[in-house]
Protein backbone atom coordinates (compact mmCIF):
# COMPACT_ATOMS: atom_id res chain seq x y z
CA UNK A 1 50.55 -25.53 -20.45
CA UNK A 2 49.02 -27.05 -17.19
CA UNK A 3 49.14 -30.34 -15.63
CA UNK A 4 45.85 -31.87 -14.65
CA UNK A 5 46.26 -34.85 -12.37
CA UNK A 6 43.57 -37.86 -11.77
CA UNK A 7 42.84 -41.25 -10.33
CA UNK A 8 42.35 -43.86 -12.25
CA UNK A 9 40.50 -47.14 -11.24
CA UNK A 10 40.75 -50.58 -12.54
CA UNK A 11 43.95 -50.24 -14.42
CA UNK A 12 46.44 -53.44 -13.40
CA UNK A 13 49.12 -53.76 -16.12
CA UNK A 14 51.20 -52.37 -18.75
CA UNK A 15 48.22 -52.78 -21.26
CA UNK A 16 45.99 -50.50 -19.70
CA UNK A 17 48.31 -47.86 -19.53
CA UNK A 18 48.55 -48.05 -23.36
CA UNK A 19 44.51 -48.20 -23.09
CA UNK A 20 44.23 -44.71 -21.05
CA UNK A 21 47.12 -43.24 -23.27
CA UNK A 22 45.74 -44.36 -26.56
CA UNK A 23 42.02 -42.31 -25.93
CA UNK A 24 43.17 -39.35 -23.86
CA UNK A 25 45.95 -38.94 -26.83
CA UNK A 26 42.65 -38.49 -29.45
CA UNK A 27 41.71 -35.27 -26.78
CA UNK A 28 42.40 -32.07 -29.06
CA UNK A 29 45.23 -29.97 -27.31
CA UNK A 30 47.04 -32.44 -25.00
CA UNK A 31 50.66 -32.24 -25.24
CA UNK A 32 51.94 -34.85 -23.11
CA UNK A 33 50.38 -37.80 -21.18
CA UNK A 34 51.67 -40.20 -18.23
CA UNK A 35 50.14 -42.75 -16.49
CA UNK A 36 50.36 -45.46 -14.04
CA UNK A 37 48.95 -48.62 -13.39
CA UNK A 38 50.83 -49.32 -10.31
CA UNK A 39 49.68 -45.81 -8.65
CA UNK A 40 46.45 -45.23 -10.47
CA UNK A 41 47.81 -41.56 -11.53
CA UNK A 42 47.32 -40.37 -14.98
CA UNK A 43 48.53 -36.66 -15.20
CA UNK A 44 47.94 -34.73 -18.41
CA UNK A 45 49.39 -31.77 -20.19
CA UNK A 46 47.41 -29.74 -21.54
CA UNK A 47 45.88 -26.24 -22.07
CA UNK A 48 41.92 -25.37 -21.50
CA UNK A 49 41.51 -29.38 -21.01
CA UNK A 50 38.21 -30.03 -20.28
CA UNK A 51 37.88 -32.82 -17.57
CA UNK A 52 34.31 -34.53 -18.91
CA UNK A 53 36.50 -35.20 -22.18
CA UNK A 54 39.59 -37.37 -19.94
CA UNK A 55 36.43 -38.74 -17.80
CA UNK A 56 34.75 -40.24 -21.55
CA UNK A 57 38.17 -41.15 -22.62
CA UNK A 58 39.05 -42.86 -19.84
CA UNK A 59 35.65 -44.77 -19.80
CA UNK A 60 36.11 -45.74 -23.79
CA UNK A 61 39.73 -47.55 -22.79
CA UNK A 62 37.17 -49.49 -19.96
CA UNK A 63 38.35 -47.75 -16.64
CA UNK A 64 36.87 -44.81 -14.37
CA UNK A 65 38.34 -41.75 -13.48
CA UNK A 66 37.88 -38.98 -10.99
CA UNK A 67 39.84 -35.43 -10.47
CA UNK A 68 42.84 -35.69 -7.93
C-alpha cells in the first residue's frame, strides 16, 4: 500500500473533514484515509490510486484539491 498526500482548500471545521472522508471513502481500493482541516492535508492509503478520482471526490464534498 502507498500513501498519497494532498492539499486541500476550503476545508474549516470538523464537518468537512467528514465531507472529504465520506467521498474519497466511495474510491475503490483505499484502505485508510486522514484528513485535516486545520492543516489542509488529506493523505490516503491506497494501491494504484488514481489522483483525478481524489481530485472529483474532493470536488463532490465542495472543496479543491491539488497533489502535495
Amino acid at each position: 500500500m502507498a500513501h498519497h498526500e494532498y492539499l486541500v482548500t476550503g476545508m474549516t471545521c470538523g464537518h468537512c473533514e467528514h465531507a472529504v472522508r465520506d467521498e474519497v471513502s466511495r474510491i475503490p481500493g483505499v484502505s485508510a484515509i486522514e484528513v485535516s482541516a486545520s492543516t489542509g492535508l488529506l493523505t490516503v492509503t491506497a494501491e494504484n490510486l488514481d489522483d483525478d478520482a481524489v481530485f472529483s471526490a474532493v470536488d463532490e464534498a465542495g472543496y479543491q484539491a491539488a497533489r502535495r
